[in-house]
Protein backbone atom coordinates (compact mmCIF):
# COMPACT_ATOMS: atom_id res chain seq x y z
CA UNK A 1 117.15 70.76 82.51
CA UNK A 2 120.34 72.92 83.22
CA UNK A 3 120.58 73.22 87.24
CA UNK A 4 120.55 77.02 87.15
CA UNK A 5 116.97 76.56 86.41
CA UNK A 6 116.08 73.66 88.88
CA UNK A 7 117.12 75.58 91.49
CA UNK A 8 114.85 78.64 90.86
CA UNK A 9 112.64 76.13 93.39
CA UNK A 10 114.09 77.75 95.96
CA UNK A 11 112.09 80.46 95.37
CA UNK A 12 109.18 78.83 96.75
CA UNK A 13 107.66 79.05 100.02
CA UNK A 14 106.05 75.82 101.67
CA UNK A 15 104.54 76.89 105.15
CA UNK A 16 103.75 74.43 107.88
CA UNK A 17 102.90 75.00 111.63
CA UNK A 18 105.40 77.79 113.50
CA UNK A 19 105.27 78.42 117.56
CA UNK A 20 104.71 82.11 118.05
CA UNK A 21 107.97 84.46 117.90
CA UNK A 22 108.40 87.23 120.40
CA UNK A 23 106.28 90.62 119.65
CA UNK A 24 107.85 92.52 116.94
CA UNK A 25 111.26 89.89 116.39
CA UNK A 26 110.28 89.40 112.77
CA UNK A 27 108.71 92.46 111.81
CA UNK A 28 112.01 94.13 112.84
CA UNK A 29 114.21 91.48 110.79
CA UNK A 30 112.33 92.34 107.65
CA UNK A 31 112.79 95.94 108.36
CA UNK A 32 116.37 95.58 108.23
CA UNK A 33 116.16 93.70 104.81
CA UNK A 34 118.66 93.26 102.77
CA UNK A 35 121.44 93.77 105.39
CA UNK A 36 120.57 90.17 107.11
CA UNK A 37 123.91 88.67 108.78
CA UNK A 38 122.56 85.33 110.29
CA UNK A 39 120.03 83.12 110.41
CA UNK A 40 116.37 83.93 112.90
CA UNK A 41 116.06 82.82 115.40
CA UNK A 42 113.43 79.45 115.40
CA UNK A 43 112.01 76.76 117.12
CA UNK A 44 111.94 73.17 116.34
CA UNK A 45 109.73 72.36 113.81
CA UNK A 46 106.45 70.20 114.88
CA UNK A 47 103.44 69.81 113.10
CA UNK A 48 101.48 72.29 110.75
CA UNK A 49 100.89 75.52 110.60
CA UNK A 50 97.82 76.58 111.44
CA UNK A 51 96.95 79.78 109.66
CA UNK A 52 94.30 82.75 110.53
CA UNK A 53 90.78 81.76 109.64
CA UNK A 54 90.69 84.47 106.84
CA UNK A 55 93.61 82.92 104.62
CA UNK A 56 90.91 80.14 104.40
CA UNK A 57 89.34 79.54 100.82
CA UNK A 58 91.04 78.90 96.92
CA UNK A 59 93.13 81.75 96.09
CA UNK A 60 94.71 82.89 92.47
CA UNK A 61 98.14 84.62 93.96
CA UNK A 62 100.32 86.84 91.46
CA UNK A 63 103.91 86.79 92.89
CA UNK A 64 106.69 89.57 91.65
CA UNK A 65 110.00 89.21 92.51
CA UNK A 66 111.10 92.73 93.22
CA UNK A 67 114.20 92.43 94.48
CA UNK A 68 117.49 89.84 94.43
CA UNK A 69 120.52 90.48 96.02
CA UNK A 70 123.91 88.57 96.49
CA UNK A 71 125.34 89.56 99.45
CA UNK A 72 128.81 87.58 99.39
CA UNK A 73 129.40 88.16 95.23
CA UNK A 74 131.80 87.90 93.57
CA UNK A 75 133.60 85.50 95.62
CA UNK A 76 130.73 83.73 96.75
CA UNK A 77 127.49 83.12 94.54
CA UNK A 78 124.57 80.35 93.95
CA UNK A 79 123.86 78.33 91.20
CA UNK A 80 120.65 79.89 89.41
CA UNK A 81 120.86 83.41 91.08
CA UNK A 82 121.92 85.32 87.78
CA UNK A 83 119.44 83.10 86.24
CA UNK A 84 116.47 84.11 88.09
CA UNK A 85 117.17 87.90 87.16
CA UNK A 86 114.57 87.07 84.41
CA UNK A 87 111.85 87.06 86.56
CA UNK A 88 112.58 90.38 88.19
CA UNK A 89 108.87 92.50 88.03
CA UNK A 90 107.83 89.77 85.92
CA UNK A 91 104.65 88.69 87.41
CA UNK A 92 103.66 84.66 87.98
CA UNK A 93 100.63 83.34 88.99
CA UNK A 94 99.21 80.14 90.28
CA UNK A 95 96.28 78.48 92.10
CA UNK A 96 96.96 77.72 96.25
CA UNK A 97 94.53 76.25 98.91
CA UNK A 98 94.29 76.67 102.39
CA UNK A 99 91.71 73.92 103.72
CA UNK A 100 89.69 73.91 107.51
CA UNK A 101 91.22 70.86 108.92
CA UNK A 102 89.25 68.68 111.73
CA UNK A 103 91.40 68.40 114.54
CA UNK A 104 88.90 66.56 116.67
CA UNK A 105 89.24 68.60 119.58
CA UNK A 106 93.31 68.21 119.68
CA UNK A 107 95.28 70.37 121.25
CA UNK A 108 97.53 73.09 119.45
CA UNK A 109 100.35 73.74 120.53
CA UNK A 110 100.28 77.21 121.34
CA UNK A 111 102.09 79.40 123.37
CA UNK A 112 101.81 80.14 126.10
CA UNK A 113 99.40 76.77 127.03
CA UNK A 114 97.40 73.99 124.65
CA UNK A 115 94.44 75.10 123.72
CA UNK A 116 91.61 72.72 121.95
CA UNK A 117 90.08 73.35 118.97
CA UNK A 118 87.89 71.46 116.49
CA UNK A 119 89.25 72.47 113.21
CA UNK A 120 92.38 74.56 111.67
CA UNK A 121 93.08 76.34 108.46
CA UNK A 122 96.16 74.87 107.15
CA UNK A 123 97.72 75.07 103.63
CA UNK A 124 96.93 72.10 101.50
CA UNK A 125 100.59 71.77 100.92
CA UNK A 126 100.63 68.91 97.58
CA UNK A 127 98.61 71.38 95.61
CA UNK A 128 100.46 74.19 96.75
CA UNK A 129 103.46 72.75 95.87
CA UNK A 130 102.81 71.55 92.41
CA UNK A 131 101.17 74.53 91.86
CA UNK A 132 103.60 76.97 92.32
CA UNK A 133 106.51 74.69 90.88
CA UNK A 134 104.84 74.51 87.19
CA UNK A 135 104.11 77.82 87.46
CA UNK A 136 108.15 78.40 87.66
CA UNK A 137 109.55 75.35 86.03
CA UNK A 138 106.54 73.94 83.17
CA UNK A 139 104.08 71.17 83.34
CA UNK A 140 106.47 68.88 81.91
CA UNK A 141 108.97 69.48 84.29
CA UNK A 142 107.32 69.13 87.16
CA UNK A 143 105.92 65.47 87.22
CA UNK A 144 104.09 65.43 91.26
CA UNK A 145 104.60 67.00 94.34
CA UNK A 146 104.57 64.45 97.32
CA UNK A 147 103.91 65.43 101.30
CA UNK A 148 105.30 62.75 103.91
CA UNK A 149 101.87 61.08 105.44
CA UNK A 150 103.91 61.13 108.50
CA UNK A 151 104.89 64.29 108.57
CA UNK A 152 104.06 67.93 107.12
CA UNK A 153 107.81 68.43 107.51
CA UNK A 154 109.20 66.57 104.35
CA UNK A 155 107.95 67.09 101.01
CA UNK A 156 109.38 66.15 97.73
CA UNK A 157 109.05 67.59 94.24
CA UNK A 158 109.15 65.13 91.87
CA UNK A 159 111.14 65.86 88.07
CA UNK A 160 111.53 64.97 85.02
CA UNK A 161 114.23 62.63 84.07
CA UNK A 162 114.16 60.80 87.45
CA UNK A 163 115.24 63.84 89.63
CA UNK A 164 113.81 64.89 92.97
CA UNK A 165 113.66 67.93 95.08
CA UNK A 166 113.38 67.17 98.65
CA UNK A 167 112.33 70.24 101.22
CA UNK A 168 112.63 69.41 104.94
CA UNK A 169 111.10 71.98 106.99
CA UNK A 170 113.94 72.01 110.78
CA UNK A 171 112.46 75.11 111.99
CA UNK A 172 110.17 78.00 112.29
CA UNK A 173 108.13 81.11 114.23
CA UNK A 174 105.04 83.29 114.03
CA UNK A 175 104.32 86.28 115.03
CA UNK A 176 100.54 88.38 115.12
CA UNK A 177 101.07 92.20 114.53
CA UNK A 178 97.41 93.15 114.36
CA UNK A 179 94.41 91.98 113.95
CA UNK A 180 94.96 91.65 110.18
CA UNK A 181 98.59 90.91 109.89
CA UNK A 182 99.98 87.59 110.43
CA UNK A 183 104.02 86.96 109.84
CA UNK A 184 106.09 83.44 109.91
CA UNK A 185 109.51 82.49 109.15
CA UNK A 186 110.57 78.99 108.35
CA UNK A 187 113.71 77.60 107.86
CA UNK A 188 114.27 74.18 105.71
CA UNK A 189 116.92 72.04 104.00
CA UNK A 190 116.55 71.68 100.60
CA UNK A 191 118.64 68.35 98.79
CA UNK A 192 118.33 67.90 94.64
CA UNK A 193 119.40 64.69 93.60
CA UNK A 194 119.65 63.93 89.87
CA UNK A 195 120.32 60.47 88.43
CA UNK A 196 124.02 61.46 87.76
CA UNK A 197 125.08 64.21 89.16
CA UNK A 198 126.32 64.83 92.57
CA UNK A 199 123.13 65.90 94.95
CA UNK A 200 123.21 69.56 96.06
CA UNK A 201 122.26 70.62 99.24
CA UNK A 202 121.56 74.39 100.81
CA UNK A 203 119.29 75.91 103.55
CA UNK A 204 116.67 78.19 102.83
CA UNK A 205 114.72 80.69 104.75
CA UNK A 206 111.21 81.90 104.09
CA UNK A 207 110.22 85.09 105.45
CA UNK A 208 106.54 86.24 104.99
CA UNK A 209 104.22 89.14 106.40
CA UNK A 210 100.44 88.79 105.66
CA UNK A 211 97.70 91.11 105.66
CA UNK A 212 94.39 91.15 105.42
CA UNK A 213 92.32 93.41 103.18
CA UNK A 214 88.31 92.69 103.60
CA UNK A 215 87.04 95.53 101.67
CA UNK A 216 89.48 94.85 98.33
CA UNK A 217 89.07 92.91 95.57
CA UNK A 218 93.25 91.58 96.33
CA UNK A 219 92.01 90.28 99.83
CA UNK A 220 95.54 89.34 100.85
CA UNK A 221 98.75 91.94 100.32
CA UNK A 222 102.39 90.10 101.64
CA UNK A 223 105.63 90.67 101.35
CA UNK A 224 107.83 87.27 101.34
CA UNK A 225 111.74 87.59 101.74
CA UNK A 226 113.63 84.33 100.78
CA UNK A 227 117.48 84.32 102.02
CA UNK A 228 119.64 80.94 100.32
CA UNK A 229 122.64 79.49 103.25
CA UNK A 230 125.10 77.32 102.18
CA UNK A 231 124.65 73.68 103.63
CA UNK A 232 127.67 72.18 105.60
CA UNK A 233 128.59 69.97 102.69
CA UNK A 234 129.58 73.05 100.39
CA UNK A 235 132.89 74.00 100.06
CA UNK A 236 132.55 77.64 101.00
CA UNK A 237 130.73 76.80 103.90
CA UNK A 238 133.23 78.01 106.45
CA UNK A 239 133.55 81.30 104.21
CA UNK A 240 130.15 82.34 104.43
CA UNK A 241 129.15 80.87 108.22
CA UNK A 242 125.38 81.74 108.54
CA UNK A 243 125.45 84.71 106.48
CA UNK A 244 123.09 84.16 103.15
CA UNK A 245 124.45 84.48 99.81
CA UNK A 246 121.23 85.21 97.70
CA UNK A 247 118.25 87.15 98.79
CA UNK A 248 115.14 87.64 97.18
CA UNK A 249 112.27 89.95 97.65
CA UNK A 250 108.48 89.29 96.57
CA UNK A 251 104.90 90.59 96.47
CA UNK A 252 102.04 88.67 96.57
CA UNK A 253 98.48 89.02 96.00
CA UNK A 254 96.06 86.93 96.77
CA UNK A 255 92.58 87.24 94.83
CA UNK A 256 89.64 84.89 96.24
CA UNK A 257 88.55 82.32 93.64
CA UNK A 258 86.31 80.63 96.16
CA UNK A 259 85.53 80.83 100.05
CA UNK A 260 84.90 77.77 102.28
């Protein structure tokens, strides 16, 4: 498989545990979308992300890219952007979880003190993963999607043809707007290695406001913004500093297949 097409995983959003962001730091970022000039400002990342107790349940989601920009073209582009102008209002859809998780009376670590809690909704991140990367790439393609027992942090996508994906979450934020909107950002490091080819690496930042619709049969509206960063290893590194050089736009819509 051509790398153009490989790298359309960077598309996808995998969401772990974020410390809260100031009030109103990301909502004002997305407003400002598609003139972004640096990387958000995050914390360290530690943990998983615990989500609001209505994102709980199975979900079908229906995701349409709406918008993809290149900020830096001609002189500086990604491998796969033009590519993934095919997918432009072209709906996808796929399956995600997001389980209760027994914490056993752990603390979070929330700002601005611990507080303990007995379980958490978190994202069942293997199915998630696999999930959403067939419903891009093909069955065939996509052999397993693996999650580090150690750590929600490092997850890799396993290929065809003895190539891997790996996705290392290094930092992210949260941020409550009302009582049914919940926004996080996450920044990771994404590395494909395939058995001959030189690995690739880049930096990726996931950008997603939530809200919550009771009364709908789509119970959960977002907007996700995905910006691509050159790594340090690329040559045009120095060129671009943190600005991104591909930006995407999506909507999502979550319909409940089952409630837990």
């Amino acid at each position: 498989m051509k790398k153009t097409r490989l790298l359309s995983l960077t598309l996808v959003l995998f969401l772990f545990w974020i410390g809260e962001a100031n009030a109103g730091q990301l909502n004002d970022r997305i407003a400002t979308f598609p003139k972004w000039d640096n990387k958000p400002t995050v914390q360290v990342a530690s943990g998983d992300l615990v989500y609001p107790e209505w994102m709980a349940g199975t979900w079908m989601v229906k995701s349409t890219l709406v918008d993809l920009v290149a900020p830096l073209a001609p002189e500086i582009t990604t491998p796969g952007f033009e590519g993934n102008r095919r997918y432009l209002n072209q709906p996808v859809q796929f399956q995600v979880k997001f389980i209760k998780q027994n914490l056993l009376g752990q603390p979070l670590k929330l700002i601005p003190q611990p507080v303990k809690v007995k379980s958490a909704v978190v994202a069942d991140r293997a199915f998630n993963g696999l999930s959403l990367a067939r419903a891009y790439l093909g069955d065939r393609t996509v052999k397993a999607v693996k999650v580090d027992p150690d750590s929600p942090n490092r997850q890799i996508t396993l290929l065809q043809g003895d190539r891997q994906l790996i996705s290392i979450v290094t930092g992210r934020t949260t941020e409550v707007t009302a009582e049914n909107g919940y926004v996080t950002t996450e920044v990771f490091g994404q590395q494909f290695r395939g058995n001959r080819a030189r690995p690739y690496f880049n930096q990726v930042e996931s950008t997603t406001a939530y809200h919550y619709v009771p009364n709908s049969t789509v119970k959960i509206v977002a907007d996700q913004f995905t910006a691509v960063y050159l790594s340090a290893q690329d040559p045009d590194y120095f060129k671009a500093g943190d600005r991104p050089v591909a930006l995407y736009r999506y909507r999502l819509e979550f319909s409940s297949q089952t409630d837990l």
